[in-house]
C-alpha atoms as a PDB file:
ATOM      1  CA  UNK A   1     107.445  64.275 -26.520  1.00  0.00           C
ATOM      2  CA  UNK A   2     110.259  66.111 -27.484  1.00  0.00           C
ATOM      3  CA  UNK A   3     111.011  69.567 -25.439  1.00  0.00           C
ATOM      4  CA  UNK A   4     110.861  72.739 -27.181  1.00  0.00           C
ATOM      5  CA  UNK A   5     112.965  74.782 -24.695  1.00  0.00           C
ATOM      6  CA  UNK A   6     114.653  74.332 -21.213  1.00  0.00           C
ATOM      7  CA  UNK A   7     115.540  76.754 -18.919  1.00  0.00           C
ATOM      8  CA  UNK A   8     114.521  77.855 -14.963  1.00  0.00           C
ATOM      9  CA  UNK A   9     111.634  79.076 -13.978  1.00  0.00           C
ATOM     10  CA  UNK A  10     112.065  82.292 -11.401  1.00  0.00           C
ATOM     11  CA  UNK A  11     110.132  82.268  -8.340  1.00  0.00           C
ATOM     12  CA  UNK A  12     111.446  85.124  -6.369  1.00  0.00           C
ATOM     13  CA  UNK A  13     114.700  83.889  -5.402  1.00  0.00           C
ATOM     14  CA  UNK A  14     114.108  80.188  -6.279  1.00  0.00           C
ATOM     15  CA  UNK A  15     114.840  78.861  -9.341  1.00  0.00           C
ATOM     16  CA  UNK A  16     113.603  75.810 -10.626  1.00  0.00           C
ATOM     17  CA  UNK A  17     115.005  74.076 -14.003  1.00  0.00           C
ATOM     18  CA  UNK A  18     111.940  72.945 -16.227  1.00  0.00           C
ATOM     19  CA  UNK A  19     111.475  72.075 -19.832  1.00  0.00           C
ATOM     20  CA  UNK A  20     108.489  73.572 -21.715  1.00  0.00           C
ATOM     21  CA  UNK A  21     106.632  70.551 -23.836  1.00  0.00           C
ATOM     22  CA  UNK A  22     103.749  71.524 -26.479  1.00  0.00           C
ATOM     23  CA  UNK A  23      99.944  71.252 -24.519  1.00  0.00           C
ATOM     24  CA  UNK A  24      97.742  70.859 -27.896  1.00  0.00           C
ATOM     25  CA  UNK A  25      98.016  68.563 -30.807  1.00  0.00           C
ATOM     26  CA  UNK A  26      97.962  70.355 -33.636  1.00  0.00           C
ATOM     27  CA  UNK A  27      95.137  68.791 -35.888  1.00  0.00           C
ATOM     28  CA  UNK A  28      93.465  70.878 -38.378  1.00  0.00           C
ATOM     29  CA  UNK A  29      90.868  68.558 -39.713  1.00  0.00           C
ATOM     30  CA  UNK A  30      91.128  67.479 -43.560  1.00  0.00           C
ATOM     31  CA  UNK A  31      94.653  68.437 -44.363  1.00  0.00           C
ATOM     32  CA  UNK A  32      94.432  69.314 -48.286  1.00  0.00           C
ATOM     33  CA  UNK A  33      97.096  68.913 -50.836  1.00  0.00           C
ATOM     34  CA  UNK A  34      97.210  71.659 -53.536  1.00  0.00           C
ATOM     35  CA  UNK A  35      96.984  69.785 -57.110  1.00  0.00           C
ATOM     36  CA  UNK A  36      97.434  71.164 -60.303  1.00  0.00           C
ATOM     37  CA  UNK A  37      93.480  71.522 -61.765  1.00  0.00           C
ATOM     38  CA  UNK A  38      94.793  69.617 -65.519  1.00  0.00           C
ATOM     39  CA  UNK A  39      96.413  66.722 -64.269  1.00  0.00           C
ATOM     40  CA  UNK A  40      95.734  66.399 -60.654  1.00  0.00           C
ATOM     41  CA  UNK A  41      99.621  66.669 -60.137  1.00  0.00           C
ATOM     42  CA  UNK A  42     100.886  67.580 -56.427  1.00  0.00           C
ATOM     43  CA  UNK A  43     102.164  71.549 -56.007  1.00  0.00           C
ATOM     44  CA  UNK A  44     105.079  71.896 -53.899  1.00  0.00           C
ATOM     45  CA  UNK A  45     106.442  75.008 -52.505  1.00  0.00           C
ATOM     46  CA  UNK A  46     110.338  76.105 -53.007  1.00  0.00           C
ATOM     47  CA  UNK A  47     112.685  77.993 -51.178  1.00  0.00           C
ATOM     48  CA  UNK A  48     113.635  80.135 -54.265  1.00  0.00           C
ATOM     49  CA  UNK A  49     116.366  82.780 -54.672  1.00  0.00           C
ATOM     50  CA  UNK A  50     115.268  85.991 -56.013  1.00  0.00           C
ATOM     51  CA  UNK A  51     118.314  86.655 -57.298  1.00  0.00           C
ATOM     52  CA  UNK A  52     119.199  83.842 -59.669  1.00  0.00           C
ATOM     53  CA  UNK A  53     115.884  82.159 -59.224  1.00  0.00           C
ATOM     54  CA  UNK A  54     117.083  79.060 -58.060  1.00  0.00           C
ATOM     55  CA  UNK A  55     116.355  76.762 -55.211  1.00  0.00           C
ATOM     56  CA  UNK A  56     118.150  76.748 -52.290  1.00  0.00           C
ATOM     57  CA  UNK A  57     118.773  74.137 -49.704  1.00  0.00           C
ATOM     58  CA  UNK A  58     117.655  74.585 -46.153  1.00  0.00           C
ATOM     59  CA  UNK A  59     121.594  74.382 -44.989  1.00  0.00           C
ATOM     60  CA  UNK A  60     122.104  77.099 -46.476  1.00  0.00           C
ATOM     61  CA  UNK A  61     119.820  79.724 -45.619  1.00  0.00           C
ATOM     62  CA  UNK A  62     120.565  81.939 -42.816  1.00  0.00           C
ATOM     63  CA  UNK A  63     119.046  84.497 -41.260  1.00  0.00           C
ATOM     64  CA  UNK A  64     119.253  87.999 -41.840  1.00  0.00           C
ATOM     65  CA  UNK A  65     117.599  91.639 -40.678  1.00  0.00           C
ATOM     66  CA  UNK A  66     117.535  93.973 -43.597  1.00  0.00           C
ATOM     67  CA  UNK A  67     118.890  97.635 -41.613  1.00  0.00           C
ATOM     68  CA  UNK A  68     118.865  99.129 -44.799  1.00  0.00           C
ATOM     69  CA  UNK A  69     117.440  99.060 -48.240  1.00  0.00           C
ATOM     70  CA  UNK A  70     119.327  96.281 -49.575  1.00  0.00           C
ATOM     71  CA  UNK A  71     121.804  95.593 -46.699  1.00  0.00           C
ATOM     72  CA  UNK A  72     121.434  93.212 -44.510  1.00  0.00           C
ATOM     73  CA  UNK A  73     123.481  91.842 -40.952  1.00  0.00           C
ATOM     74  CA  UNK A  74     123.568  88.134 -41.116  1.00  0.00           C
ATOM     75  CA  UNK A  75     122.412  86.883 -37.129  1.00  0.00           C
ATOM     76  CA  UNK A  76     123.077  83.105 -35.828  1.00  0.00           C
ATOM     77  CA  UNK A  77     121.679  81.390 -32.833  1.00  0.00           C
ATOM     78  CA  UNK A  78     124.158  82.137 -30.603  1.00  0.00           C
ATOM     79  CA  UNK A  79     124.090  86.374 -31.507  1.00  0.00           C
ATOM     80  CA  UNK A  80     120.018  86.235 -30.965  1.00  0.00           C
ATOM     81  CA  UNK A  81     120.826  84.109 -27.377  1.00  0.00           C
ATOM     82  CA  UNK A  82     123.134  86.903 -26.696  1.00  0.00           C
ATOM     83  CA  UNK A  83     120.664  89.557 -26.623  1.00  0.00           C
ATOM     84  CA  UNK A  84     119.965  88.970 -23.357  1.00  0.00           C
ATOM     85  CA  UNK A  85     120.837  85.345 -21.847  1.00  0.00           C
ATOM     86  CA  UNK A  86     118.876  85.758 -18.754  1.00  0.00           C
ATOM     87  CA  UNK A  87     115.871  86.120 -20.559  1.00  0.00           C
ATOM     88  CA  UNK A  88     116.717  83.418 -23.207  1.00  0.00           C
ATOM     89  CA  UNK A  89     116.664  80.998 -20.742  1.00  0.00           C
ATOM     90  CA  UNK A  90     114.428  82.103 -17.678  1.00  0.00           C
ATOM     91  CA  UNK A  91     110.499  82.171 -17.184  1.00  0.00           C
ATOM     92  CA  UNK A  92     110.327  85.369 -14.987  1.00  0.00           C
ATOM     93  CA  UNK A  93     107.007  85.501 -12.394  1.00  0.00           C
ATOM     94  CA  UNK A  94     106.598  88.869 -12.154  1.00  0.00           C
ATOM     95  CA  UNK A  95     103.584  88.990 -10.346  1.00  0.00           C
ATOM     96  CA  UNK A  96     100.566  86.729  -8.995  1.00  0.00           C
ATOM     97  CA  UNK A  97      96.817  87.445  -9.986  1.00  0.00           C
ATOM     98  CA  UNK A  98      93.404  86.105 -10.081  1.00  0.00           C
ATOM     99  CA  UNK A  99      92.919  84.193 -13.152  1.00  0.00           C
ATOM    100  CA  UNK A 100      89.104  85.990 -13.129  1.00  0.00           C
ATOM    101  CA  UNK A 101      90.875  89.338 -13.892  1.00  0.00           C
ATOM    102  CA  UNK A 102      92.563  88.652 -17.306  1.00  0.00           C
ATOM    103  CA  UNK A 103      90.134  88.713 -20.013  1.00  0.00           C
ATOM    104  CA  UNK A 104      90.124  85.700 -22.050  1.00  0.00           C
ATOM    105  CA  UNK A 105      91.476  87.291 -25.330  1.00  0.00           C
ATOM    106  CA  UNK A 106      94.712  87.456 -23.742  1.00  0.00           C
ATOM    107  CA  UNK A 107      95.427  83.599 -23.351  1.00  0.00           C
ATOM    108  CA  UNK A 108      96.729  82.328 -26.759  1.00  0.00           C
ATOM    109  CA  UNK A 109      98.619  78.628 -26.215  1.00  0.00           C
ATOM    110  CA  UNK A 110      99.156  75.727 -23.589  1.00  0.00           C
ATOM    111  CA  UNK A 111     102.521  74.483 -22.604  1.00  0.00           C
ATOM    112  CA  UNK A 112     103.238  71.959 -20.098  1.00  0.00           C
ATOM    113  CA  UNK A 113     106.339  72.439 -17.465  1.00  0.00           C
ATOM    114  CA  UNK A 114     108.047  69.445 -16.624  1.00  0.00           C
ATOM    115  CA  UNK A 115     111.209  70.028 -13.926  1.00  0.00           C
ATOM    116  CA  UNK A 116     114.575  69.207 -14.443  1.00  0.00           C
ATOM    117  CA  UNK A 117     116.011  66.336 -12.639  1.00  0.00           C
ATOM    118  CA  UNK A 118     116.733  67.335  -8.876  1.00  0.00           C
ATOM    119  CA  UNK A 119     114.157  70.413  -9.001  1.00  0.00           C
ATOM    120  CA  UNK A 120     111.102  68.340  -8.188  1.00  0.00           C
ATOM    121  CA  UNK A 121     110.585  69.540  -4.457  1.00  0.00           C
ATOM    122  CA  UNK A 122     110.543  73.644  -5.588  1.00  0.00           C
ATOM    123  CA  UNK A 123     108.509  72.526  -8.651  1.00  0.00           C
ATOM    124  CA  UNK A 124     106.108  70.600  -6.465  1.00  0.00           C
ATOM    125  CA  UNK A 125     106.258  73.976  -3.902  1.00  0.00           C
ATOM    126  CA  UNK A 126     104.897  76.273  -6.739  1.00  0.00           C
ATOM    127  CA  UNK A 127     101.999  74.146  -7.919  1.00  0.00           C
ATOM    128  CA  UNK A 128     100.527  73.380  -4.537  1.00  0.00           C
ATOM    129  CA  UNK A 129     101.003  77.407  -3.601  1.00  0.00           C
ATOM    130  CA  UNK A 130      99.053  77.966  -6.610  1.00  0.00           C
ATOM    131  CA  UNK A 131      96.200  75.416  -6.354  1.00  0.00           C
ATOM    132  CA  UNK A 132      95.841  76.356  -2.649  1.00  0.00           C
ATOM    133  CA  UNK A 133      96.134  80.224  -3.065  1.00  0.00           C
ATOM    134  CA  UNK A 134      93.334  79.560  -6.100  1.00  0.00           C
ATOM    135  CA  UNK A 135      96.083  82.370  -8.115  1.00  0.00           C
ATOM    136  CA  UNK A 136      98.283  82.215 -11.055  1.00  0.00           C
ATOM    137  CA  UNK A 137     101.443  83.390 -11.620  1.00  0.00           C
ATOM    138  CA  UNK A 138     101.625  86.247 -14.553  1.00  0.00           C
ATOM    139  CA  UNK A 139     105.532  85.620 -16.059  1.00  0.00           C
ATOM    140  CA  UNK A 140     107.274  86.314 -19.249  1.00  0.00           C
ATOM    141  CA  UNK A 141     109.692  84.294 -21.334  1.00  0.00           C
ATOM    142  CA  UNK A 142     111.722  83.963 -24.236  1.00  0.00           C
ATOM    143  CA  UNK A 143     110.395  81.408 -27.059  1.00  0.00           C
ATOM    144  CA  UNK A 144     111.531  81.261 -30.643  1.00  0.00           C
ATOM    145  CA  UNK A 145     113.820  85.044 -30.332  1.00  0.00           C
ATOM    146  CA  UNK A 146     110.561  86.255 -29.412  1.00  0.00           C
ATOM    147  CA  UNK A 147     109.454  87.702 -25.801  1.00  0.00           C
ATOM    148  CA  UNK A 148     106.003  86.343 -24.765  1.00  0.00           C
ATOM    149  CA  UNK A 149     103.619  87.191 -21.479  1.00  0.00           C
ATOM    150  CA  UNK A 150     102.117  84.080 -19.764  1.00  0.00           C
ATOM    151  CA  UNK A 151     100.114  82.665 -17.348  1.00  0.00           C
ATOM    152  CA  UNK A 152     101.105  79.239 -15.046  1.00  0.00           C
ATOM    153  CA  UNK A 153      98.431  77.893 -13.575  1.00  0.00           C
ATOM    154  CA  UNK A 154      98.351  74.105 -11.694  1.00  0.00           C
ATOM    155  CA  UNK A 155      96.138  71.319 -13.737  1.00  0.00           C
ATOM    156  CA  UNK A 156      96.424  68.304 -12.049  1.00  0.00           C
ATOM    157  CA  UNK A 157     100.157  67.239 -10.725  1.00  0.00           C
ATOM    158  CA  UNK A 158     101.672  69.137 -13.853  1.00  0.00           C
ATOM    159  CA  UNK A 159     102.402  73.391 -14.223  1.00  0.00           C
ATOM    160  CA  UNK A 160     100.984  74.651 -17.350  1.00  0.00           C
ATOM    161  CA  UNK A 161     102.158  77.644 -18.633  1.00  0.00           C
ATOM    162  CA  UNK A 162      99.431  79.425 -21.010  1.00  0.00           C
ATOM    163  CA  UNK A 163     100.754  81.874 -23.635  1.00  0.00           C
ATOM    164  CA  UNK A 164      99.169  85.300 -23.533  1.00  0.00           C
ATOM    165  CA  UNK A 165      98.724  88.373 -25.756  1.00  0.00           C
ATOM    166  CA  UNK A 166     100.078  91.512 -25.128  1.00  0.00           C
ATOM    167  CA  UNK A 167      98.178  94.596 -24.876  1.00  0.00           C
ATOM    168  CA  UNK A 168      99.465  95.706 -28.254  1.00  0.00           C
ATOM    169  CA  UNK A 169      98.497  92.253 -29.799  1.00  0.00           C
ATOM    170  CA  UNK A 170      94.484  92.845 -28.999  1.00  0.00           C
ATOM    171  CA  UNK A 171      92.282  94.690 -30.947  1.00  0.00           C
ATOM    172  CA  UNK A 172      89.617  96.749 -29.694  1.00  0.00           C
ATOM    173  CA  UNK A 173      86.255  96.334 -31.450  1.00  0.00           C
ATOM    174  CA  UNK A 174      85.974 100.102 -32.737  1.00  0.00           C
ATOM    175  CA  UNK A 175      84.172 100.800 -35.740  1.00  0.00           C
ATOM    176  CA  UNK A 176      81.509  98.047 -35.650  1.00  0.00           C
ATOM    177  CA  UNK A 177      78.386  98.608 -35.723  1.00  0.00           C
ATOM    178  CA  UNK A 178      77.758  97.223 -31.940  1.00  0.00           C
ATOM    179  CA  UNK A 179      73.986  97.673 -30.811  1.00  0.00           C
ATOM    180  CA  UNK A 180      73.439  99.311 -27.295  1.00  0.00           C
ATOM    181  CA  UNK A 181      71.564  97.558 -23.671  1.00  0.00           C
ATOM    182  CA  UNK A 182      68.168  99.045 -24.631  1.00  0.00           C
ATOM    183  CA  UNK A 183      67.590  97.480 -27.869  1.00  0.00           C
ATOM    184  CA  UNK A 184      66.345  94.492 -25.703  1.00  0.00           C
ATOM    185  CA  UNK A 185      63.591  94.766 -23.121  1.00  0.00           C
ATOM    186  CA  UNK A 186      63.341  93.765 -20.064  1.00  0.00           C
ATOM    187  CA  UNK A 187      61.101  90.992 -20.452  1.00  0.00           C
ATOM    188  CA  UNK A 188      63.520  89.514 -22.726  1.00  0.00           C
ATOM    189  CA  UNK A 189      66.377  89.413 -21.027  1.00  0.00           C
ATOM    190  CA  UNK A 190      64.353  87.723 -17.937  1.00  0.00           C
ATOM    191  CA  UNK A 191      63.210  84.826 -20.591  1.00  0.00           C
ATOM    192  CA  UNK A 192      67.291  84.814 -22.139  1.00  0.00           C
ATOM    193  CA  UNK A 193      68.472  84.384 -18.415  1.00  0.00           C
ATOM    194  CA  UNK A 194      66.243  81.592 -18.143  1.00  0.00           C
ATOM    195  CA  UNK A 195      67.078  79.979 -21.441  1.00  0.00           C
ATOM    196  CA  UNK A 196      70.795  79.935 -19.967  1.00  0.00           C
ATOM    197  CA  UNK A 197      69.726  78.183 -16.666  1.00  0.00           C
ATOM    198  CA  UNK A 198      67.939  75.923 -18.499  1.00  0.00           C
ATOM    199  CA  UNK A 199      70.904  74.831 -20.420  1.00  0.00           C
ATOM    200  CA  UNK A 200      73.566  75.028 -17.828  1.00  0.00           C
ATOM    201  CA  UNK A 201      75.383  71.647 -16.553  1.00  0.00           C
ATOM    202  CA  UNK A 202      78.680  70.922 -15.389  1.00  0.00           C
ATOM    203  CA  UNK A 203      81.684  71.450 -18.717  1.00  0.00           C
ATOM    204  CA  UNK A 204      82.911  67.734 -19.723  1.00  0.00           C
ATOM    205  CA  UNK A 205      84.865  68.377 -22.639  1.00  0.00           C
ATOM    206  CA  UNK A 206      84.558  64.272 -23.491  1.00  0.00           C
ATOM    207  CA  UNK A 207      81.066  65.824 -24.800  1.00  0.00           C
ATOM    208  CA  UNK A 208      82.793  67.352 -27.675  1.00  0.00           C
ATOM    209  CA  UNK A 209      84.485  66.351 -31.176  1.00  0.00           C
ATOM    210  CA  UNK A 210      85.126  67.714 -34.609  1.00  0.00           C
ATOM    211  CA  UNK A 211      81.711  66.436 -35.955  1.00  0.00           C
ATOM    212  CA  UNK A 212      82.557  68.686 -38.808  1.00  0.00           C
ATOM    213  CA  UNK A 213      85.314  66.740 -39.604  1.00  0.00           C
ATOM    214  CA  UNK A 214      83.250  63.980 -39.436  1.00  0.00           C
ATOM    215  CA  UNK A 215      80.751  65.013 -41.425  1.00  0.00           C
ATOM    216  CA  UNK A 216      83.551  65.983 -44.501  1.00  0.00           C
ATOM    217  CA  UNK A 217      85.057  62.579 -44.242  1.00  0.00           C
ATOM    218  CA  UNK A 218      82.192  60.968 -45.155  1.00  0.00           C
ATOM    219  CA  UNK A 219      81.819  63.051 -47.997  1.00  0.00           C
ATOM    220  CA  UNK A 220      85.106  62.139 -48.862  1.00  0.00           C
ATOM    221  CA  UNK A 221      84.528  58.892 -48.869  1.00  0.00           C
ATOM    222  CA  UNK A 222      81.775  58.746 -50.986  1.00  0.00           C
ATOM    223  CA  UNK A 223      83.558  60.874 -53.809  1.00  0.00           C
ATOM    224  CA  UNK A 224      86.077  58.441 -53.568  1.00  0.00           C
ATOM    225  CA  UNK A 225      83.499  55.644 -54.503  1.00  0.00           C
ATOM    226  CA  UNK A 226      82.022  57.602 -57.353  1.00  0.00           C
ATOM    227  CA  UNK A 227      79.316  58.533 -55.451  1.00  0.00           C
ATOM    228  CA  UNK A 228      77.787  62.207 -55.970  1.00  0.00           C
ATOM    229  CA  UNK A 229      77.216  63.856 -52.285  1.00  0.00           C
ATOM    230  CA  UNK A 230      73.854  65.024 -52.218  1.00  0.00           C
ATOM    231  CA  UNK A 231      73.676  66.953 -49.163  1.00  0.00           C
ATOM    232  CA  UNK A 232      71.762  69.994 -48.779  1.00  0.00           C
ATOM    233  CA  UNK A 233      73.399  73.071 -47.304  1.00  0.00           C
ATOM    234  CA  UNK A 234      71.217  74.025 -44.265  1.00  0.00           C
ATOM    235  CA  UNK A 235      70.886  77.332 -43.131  1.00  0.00           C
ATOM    236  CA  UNK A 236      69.485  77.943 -39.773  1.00  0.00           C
ATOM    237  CA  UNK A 237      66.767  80.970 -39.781  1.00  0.00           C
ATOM    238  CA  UNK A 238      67.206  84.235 -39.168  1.00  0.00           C
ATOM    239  CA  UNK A 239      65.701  85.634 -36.053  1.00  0.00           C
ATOM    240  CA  UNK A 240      64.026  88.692 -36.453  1.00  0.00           C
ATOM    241  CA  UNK A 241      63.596  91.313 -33.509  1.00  0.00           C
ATOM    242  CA  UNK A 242      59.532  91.161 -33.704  1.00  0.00           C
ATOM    243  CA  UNK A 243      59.897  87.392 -33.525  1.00  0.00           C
ATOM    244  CA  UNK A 244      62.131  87.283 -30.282  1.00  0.00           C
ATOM    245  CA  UNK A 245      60.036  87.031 -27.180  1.00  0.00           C
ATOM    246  CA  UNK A 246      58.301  84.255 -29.155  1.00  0.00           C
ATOM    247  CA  UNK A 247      61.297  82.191 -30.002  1.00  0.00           C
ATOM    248  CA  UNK A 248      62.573  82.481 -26.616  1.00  0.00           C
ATOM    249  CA  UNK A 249      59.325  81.035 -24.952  1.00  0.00           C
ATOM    250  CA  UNK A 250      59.461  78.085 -27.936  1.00  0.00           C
ATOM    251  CA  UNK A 251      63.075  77.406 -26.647  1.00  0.00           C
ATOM    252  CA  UNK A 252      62.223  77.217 -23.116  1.00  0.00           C
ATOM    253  CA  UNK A 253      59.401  74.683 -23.978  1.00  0.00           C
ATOM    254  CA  UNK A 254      61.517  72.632 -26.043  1.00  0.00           C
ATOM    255  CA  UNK A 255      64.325  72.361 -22.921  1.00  0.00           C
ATOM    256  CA  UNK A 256      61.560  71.456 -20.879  1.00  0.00           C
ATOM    257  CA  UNK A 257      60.136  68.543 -23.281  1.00  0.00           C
ATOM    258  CA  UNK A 258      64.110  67.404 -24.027  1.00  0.00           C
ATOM    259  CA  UNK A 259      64.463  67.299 -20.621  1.00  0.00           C
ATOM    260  CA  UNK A 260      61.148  65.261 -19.709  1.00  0.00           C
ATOM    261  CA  UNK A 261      62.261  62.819 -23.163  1.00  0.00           C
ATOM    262  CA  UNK A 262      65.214  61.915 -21.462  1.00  0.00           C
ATOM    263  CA  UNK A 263      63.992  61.457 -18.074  1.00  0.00           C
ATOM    264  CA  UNK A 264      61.178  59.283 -19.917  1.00  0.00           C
ATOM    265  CA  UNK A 265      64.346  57.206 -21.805  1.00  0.00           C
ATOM    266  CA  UNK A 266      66.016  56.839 -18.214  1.00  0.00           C
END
């Protein structure tokens, strides 16, 4: 893996060097190319000048901030680093928390933290203060001339520092059309709450894939072969409010049979 940024990280007055490596791969199921609909022929897209309408090549663009209609400063790397170097090149902890207090719209993107040569001991002291504490460390750092909030938090033997969302970054659900409590009774909610037991067991996210994926593949494939897909779209049923209590009972029942199926299989 190749290291997006390096820097320290800031733990009061310690500060340990560590490089910041992406946590996610970044597949996005069927990748499509855009094709011209007469001949099938591949789009590409061009970095065009709107000037003179020609192309330019990536060497030569450079980046600029428009102050003024039609005037712009020209910045390089070096100006944006010297904005504020301490921040450019430090993960600041600027306060510890319990990872049950930050609502989960705030956490946007994995990293992993990997310490600089020599920094291993102060690296090791922060994860094991963390895993034994049970907190994480709220911190904020500089990544691509942008300032971000974040989380670190131990998983396993490495430090992962999560991404987070500002408060200005979340919307608040006004306007919608959000029912209230009551519209449910009471009798309902006892039957939902069992539902949930029911289908609580431990998270293994091995239990999980892109069966959509999957699913478009093979559609794929058979288009490729000539073949017409002949799938039908299927649309689960609406549940209506008069039907509720029913459906809930039917779902209970059919936990209970799934369950007694596979006991039956063992």
């Amino acid at each position: 893996m190749r290291a997006l940024w390096s820097g320290s990280l800031s733990f009061g007055l310690i500060n340990v060097p560590v490089r910041i490596y992406t946590g996610i791969e970044n597949r996005h199921g069927i990748e499509f190319n855009m094709l011209h609909n007469k001949d099938l022929s591949p789009i590409r897209y061009a970095r065009v000048c709107r000037k003179d309408g020609q192309e330019i090549p990536i060497e030569d663009i450079v980046k600029g901030y428009e102050y003024q209609d039609g005037d712009f400063v020209v910045l390089t790397d070096d100006d944006i680093k010297k904005a504020n170097p301490e921040k450019t090149n430090t993960i600041t902890i600027k306060q510890f928390a319990n990872e049950s207090e930050i609502d989960i719209r705030y956490f946007d993107k994995p990293y992993y933290l990997e310490p600089a040569k020599g920094a291993e001991k102060p690296y090791v002291l922060l994860r094991e203060a963390l895993a034994k504490s049970g907190k994480i460390a709220v911190c904020t750092f500089v990544l691509r001339n942008r300032e971000h909030l974040a989380a670190v938090k131990p998983a396993g033997q490495a430090l992962v520092l999560e991404q987070m969302r500002f408060t200005d970054e979340i919307r608040e659900p006004d306007g919608l059309k959000l029912p209230p409590a009551t519209d449910v009774s009471t009798q309902e909610i006892d039957l939902a709450l069992k539902l949930v037991n029911q289908l609580t067991e431990a998270f293994n996210p091995q239990d999980f894939h892109d069966t959509y994926t999957d699913e478009l593949e093979e559609i794929i494939e058979e288009k490729a072969k000539g073949k017409r897909p002949v799938r039908k779209a299927r649309q689960p049923a609406r549940t209506h409010s008069k039907d509720l209590m029913a459906i809930l009972k039917a779902s209970l029942d059919e936990g209970v049979n799934a369950k007694r199926a596979a006991g039956g299989r063992r």
